[in-house]
PDB file of N, CA and C in Angstrom:
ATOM      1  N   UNK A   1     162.830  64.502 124.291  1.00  0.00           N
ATOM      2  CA  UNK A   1     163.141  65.250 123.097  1.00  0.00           C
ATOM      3  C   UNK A   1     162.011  66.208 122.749  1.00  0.00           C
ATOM      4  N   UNK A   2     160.904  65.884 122.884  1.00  0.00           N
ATOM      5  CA  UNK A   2     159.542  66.680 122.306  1.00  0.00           C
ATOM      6  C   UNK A   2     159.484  67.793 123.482  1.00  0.00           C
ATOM      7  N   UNK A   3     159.398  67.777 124.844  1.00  0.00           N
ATOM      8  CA  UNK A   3     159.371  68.931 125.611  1.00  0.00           C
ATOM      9  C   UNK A   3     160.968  70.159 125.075  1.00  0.00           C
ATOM     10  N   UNK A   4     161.930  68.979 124.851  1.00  0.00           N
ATOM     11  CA  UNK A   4     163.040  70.366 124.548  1.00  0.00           C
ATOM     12  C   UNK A   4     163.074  70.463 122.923  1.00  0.00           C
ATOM     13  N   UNK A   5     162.607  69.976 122.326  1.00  0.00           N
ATOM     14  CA  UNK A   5     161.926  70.888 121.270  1.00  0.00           C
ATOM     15  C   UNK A   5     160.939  72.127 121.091  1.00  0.00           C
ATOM     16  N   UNK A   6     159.878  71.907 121.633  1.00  0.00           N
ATOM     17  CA  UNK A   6     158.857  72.604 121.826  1.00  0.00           C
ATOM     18  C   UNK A   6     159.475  74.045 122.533  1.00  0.00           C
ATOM     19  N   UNK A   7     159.898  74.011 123.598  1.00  0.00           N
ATOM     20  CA  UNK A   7     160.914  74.876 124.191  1.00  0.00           C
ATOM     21  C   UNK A   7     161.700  75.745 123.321  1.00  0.00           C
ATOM     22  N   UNK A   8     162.740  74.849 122.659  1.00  0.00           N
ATOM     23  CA  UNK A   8     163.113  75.805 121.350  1.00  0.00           C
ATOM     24  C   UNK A   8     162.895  76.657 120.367  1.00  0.00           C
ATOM     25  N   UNK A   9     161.785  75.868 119.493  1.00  0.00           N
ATOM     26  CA  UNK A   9     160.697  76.343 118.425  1.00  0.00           C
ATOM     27  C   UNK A   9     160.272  77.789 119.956  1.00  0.00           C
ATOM     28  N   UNK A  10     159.663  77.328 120.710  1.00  0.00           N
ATOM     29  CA  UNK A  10     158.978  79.073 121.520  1.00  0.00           C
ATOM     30  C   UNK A  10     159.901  79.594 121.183  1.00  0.00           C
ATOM     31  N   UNK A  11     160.862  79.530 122.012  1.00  0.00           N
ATOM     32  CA  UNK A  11     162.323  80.595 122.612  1.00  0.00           C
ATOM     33  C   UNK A  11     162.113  81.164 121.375  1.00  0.00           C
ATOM     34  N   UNK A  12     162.430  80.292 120.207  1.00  0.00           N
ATOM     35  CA  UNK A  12     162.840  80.989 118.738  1.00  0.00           C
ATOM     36  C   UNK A  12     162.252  82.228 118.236  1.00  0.00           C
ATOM     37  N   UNK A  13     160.845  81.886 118.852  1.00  0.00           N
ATOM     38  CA  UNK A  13     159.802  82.268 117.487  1.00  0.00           C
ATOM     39  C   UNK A  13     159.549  83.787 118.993  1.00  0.00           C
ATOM     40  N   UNK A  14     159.728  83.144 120.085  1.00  0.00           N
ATOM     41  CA  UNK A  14     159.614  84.614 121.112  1.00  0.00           C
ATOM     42  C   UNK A  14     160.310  85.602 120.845  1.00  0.00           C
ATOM     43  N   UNK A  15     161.994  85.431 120.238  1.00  0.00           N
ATOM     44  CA  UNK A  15     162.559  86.212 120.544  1.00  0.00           C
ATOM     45  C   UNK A  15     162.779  86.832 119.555  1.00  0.00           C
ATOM     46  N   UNK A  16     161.753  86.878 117.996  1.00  0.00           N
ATOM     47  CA  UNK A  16     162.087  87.308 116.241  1.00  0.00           C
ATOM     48  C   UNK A  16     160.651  88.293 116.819  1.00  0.00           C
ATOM     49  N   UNK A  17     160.746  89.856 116.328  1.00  0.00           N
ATOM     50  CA  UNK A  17     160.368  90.914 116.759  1.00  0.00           C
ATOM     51  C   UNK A  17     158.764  91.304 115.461  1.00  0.00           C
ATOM     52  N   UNK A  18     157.830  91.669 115.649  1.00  0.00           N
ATOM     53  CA  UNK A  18     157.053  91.707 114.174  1.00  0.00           C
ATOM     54  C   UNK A  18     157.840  92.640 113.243  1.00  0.00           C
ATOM     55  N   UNK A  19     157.410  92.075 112.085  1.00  0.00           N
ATOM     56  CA  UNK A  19     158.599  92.900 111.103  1.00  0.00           C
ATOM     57  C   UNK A  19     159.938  92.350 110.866  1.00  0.00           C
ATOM     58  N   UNK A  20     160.242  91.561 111.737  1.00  0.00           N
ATOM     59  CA  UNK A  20     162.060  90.777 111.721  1.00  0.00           C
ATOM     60  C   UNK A  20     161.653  89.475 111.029  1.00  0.00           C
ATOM     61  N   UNK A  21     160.293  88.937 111.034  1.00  0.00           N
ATOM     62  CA  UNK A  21     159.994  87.977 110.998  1.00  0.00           C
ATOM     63  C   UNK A  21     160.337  86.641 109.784  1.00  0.00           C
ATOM     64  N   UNK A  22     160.989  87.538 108.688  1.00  0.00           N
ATOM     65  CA  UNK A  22     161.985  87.185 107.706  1.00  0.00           C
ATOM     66  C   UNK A  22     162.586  86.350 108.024  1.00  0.00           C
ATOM     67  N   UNK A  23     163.559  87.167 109.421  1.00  0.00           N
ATOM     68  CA  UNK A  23     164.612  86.472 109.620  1.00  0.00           C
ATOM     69  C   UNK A  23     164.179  84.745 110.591  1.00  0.00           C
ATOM     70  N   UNK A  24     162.647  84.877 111.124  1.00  0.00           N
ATOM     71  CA  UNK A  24     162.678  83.596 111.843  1.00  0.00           C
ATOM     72  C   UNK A  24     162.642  82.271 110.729  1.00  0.00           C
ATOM     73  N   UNK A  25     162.468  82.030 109.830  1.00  0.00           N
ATOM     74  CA  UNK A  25     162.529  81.058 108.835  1.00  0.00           C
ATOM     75  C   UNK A  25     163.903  80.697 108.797  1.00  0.00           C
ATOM     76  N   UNK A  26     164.827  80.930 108.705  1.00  0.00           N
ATOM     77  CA  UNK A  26     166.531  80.259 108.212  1.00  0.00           C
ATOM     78  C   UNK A  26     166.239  79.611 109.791  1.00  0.00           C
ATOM     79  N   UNK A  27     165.855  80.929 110.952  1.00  0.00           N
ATOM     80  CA  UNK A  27     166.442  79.593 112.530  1.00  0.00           C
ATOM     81  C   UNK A  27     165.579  78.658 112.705  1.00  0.00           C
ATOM     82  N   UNK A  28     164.315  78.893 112.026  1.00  0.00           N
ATOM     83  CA  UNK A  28     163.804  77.239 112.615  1.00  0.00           C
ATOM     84  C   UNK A  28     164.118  76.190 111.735  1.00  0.00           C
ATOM     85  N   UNK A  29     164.537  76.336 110.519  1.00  0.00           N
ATOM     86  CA  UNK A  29     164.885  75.493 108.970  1.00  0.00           C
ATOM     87  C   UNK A  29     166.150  75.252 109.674  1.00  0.00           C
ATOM     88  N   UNK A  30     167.378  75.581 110.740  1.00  0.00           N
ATOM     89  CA  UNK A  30     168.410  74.976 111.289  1.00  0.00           C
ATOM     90  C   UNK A  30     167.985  74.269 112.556  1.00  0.00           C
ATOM     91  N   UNK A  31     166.905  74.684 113.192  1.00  0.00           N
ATOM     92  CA  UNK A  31     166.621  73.726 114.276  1.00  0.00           C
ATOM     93  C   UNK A  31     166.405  72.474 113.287  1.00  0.00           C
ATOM     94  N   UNK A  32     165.305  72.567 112.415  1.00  0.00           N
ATOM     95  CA  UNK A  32     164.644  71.691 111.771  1.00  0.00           C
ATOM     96  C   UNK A  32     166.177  70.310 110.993  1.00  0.00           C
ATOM     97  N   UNK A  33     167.077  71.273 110.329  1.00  0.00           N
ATOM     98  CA  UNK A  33     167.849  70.715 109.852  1.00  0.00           C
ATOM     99  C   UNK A  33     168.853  69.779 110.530  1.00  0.00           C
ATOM    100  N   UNK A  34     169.099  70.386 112.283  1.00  0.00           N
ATOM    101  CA  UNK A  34     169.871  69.917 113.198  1.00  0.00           C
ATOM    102  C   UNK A  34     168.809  68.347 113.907  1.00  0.00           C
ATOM    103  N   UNK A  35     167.857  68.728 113.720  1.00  0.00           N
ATOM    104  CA  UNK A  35     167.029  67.681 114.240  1.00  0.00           C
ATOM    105  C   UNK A  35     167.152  66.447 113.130  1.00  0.00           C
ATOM    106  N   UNK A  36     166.997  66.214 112.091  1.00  0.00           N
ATOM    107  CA  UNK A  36     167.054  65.643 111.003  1.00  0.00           C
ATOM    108  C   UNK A  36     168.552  65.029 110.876  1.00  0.00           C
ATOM    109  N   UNK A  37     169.696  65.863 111.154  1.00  0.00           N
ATOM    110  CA  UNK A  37     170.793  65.223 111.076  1.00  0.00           C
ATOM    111  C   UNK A  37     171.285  64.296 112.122  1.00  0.00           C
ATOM    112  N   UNK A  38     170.709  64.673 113.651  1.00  0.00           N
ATOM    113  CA  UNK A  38     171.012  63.994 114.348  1.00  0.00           C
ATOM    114  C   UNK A  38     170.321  62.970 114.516  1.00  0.00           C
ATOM    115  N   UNK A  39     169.409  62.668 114.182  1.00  0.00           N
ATOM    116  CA  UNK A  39     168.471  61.427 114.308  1.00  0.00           C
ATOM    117  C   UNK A  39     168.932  60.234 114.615  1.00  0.00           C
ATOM    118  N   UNK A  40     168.820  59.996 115.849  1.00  0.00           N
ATOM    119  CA  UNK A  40     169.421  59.021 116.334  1.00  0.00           C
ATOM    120  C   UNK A  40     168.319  57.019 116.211  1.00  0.00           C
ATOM    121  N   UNK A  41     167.622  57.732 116.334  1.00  0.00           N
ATOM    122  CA  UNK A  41     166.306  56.893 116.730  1.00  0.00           C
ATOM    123  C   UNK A  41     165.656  56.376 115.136  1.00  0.00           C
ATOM    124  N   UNK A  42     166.334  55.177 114.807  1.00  0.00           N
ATOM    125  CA  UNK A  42     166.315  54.703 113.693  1.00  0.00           C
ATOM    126  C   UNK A  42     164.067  54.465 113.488  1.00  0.00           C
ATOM    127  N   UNK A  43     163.453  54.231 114.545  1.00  0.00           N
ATOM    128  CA  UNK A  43     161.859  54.297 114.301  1.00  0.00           C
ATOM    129  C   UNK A  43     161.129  55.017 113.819  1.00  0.00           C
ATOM    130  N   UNK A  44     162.136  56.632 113.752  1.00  0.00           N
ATOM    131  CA  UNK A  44     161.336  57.831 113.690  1.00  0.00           C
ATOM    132  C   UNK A  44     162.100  57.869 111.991  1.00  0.00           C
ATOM    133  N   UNK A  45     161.482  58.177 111.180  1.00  0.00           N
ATOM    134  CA  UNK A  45     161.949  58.340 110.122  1.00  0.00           C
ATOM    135  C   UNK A  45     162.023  59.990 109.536  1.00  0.00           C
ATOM    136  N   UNK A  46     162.691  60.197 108.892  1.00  0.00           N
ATOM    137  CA  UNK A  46     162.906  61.703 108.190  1.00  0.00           C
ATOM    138  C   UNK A  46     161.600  62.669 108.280  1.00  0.00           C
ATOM    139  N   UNK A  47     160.755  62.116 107.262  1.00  0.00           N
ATOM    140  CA  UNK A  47     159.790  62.509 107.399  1.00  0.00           C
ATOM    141  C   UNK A  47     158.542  62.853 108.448  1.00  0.00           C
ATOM    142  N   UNK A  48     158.665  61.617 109.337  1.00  0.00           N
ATOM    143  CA  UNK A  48     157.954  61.853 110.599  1.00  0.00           C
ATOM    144  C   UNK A  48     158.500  63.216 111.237  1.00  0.00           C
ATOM    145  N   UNK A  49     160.124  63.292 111.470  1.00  0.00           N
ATOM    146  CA  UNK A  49     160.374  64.058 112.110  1.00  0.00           C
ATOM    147  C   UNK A  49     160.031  65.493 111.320  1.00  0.00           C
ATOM    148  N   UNK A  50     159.946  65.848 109.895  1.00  0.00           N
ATOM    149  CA  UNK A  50     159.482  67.279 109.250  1.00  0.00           C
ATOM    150  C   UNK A  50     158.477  67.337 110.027  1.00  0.00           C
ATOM    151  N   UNK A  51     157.309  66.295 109.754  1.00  0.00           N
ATOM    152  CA  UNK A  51     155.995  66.169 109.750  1.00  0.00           C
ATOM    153  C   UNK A  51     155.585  67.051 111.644  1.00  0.00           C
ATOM    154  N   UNK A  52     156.215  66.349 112.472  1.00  0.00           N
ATOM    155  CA  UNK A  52     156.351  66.599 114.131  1.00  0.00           C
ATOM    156  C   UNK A  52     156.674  67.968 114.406  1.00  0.00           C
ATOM    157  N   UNK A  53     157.725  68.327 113.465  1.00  0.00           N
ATOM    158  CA  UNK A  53     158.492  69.249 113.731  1.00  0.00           C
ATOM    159  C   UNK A  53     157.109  70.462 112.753  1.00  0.00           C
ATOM    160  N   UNK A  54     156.566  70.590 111.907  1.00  0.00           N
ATOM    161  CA  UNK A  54     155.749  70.952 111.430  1.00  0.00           C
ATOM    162  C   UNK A  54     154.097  71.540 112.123  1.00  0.00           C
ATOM    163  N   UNK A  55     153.656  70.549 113.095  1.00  0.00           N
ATOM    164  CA  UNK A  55     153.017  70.193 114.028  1.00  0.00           C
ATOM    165  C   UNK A  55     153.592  71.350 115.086  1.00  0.00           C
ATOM    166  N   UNK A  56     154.601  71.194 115.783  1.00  0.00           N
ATOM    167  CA  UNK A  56     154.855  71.596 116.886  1.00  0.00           C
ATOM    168  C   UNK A  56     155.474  73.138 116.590  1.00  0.00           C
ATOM    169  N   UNK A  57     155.747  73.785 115.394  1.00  0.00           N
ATOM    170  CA  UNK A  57     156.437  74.973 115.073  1.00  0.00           C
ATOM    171  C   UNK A  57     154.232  75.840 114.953  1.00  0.00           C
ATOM    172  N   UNK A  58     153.572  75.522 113.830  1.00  0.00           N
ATOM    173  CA  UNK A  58     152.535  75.677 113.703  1.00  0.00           C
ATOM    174  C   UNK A  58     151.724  75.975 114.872  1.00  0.00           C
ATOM    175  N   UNK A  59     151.655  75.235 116.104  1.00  0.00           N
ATOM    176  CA  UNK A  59     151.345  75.285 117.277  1.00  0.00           C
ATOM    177  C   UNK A  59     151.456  76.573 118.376  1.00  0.00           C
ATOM    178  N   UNK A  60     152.829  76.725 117.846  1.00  0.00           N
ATOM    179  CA  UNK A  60     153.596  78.069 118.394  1.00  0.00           C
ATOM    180  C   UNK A  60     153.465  79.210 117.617  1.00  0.00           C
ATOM    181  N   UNK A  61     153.598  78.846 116.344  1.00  0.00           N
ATOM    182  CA  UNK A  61     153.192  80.422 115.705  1.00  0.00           C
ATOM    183  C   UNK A  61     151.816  80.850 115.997  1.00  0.00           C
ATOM    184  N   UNK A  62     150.572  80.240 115.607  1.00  0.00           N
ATOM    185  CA  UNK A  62     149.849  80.177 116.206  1.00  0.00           C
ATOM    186  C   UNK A  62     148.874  81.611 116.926  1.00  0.00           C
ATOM    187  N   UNK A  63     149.988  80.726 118.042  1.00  0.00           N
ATOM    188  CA  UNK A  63     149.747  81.642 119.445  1.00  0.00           C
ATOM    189  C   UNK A  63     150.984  82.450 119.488  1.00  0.00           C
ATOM    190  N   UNK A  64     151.160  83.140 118.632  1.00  0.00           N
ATOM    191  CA  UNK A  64     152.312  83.925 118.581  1.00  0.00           C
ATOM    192  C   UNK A  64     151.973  85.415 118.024  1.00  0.00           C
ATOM    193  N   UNK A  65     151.720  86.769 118.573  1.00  0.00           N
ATOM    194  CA  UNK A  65     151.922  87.766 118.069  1.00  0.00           C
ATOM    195  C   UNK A  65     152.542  87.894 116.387  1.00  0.00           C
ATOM    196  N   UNK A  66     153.439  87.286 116.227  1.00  0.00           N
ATOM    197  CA  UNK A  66     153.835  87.213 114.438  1.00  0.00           C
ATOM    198  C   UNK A  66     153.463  86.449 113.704  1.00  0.00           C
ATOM    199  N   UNK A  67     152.428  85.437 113.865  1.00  0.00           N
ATOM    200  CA  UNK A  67     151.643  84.641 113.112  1.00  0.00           C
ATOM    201  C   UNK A  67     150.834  85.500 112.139  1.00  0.00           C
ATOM    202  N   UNK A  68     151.464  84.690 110.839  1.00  0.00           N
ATOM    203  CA  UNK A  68     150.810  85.397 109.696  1.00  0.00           C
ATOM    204  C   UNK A  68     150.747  83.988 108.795  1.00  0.00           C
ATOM    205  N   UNK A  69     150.017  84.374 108.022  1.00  0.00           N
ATOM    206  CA  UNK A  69     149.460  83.278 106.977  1.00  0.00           C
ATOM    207  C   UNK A  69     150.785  83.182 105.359  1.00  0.00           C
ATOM    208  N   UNK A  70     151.076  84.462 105.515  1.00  0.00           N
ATOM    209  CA  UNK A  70     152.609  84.683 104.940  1.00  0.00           C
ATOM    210  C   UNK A  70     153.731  83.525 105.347  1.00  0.00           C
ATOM    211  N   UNK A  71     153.914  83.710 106.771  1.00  0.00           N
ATOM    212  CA  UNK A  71     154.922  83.614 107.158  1.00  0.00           C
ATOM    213  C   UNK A  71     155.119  81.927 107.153  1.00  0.00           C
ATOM    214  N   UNK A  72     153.350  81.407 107.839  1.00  0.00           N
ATOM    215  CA  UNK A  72     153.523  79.936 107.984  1.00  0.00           C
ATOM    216  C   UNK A  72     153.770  79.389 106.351  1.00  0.00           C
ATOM    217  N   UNK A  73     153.381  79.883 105.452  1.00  0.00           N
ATOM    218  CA  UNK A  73     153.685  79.728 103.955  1.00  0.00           C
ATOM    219  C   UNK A  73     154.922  79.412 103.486  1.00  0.00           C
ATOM    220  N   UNK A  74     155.608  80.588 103.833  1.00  0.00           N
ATOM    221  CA  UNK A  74     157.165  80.349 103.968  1.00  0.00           C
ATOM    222  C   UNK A  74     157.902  78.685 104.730  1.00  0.00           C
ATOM    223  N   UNK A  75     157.532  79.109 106.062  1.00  0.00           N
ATOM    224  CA  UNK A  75     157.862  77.818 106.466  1.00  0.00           C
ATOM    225  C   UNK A  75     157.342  76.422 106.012  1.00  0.00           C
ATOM    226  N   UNK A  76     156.358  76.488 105.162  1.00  0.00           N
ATOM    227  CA  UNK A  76     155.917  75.142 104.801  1.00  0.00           C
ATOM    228  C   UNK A  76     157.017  75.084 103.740  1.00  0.00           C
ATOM    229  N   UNK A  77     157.126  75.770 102.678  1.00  0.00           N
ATOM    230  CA  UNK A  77     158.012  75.806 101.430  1.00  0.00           C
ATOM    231  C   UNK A  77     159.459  75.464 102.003  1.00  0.00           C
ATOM    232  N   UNK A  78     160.085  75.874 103.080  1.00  0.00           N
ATOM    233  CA  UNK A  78     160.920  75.707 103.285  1.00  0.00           C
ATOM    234  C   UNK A  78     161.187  74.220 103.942  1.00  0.00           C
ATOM    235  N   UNK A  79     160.156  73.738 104.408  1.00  0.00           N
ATOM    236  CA  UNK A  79     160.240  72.518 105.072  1.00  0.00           C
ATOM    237  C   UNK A  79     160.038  71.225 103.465  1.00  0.00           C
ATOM    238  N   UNK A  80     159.199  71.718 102.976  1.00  0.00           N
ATOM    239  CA  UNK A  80     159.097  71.071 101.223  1.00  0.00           C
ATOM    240  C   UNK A  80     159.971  71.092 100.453  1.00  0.00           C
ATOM    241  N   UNK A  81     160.965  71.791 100.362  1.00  0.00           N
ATOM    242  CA  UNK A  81     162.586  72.209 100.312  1.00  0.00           C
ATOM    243  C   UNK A  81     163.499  71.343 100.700  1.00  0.00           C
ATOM    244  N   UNK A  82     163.716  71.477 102.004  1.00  0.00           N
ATOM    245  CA  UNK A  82     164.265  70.232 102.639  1.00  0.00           C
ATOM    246  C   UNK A  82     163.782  68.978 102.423  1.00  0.00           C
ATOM    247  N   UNK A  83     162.727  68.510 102.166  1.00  0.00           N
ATOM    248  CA  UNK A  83     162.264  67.447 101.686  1.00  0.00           C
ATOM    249  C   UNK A  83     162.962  67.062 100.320  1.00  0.00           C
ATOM    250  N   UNK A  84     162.793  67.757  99.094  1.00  0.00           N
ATOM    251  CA  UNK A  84     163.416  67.587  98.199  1.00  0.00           C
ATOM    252  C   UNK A  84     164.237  67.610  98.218  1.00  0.00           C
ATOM    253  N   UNK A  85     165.190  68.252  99.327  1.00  0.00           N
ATOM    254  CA  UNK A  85     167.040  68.436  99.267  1.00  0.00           C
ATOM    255  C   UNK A  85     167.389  66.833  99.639  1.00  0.00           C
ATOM    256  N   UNK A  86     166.755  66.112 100.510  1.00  0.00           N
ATOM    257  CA  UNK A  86     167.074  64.674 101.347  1.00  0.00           C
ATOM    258  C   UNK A  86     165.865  64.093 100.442  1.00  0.00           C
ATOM    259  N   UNK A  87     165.440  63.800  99.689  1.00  0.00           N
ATOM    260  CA  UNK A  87     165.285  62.644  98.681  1.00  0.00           C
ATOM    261  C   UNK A  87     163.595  62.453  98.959  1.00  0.00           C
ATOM    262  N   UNK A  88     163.024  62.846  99.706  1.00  0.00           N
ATOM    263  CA  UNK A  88     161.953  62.537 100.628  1.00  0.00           C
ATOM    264  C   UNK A  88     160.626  62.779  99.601  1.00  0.00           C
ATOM    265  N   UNK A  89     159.495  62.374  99.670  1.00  0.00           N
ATOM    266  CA  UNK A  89     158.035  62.473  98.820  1.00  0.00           C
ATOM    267  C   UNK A  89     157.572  63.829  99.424  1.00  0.00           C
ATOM    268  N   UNK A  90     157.843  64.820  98.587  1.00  0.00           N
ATOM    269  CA  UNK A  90     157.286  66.159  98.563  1.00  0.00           C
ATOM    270  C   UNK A  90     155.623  66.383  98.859  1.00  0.00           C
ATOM    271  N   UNK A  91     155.454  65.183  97.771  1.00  0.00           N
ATOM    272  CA  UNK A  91     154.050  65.024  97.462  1.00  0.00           C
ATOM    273  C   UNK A  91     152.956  64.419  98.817  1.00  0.00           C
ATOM    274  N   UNK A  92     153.770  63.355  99.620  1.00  0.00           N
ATOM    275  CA  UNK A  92     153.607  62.933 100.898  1.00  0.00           C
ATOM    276  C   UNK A  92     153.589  63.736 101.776  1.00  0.00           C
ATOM    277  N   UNK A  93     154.710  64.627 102.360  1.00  0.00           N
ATOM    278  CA  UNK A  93     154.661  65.335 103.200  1.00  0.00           C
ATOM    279  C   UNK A  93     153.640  66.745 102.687  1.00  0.00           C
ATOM    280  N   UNK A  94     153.551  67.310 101.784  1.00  0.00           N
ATOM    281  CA  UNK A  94     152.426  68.281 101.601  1.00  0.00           C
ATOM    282  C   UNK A  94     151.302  67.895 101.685  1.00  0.00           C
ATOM    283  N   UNK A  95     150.934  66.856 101.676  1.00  0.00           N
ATOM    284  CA  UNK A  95     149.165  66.097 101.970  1.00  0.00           C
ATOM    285  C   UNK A  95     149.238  66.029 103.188  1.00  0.00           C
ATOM    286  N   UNK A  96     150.187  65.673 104.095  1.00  0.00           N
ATOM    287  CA  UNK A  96     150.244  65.612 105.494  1.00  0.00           C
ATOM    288  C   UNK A  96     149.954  67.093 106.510  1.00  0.00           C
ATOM    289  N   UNK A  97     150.484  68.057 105.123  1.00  0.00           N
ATOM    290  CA  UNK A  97     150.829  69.353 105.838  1.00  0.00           C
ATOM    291  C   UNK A  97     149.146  70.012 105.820  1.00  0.00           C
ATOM    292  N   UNK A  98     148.955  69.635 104.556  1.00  0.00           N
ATOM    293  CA  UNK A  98     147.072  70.108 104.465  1.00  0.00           C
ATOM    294  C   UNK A  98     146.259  69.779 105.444  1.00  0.00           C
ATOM    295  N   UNK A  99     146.772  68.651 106.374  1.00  0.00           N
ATOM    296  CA  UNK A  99     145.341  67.800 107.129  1.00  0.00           C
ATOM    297  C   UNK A  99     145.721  67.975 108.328  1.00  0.00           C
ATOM    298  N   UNK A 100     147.056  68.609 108.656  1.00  0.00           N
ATOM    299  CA  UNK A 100     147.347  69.805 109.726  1.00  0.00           C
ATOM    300  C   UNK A 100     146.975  70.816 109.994  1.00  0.00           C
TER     301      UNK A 100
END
């Protein structure tokens, strides 16, 4: 699962142009969201998986031509979002996100 994740998050974030970069937030918040729904693997809990998925998107922007301090902003809010939409400690996962 983690190699064809990682894979994805790239592809994603390769193929959103500088300047489009708006638009990469809704597709990784549906990878993110598709990952979360399917969760099969009762060990890994909700949060782990933001938290992973957080980790491994960060990684890639990164080293990404459209890495902006904007943009990863966005995606944190949006991942803190989803947290609050599924019931989850906002407050938990943003301390997690700092020491990332």
């Amino acid at each position: 699962m983690l190699n064809s994740l990682e894979q994805t998050i790239k592809r994603t974030i390769a193929q959103t142009k500088i300047h489009k970069d708006a638009f990469l937030i809704p597709a990784l918040m549906d990878i993110l969201q598709e990952l979360v729904n399917n969760n099969s693997d009762e060990t890994t809990s909700q949060e782990e998986i933001i938290l992973l998925f957080a980790e491994k998107t960060t990684e890639a922007l990164v080293s990404s031509p459209i890495f902006s301090g904007t943009l990863l902003r966005a995606l944190y809010r949006s991942m803190l979002d989803l947290a609050t939409e599924r019931k989850l400690s906002r407050e938990s996962i943003l301390e997690e996100l700092l020491f990332q």
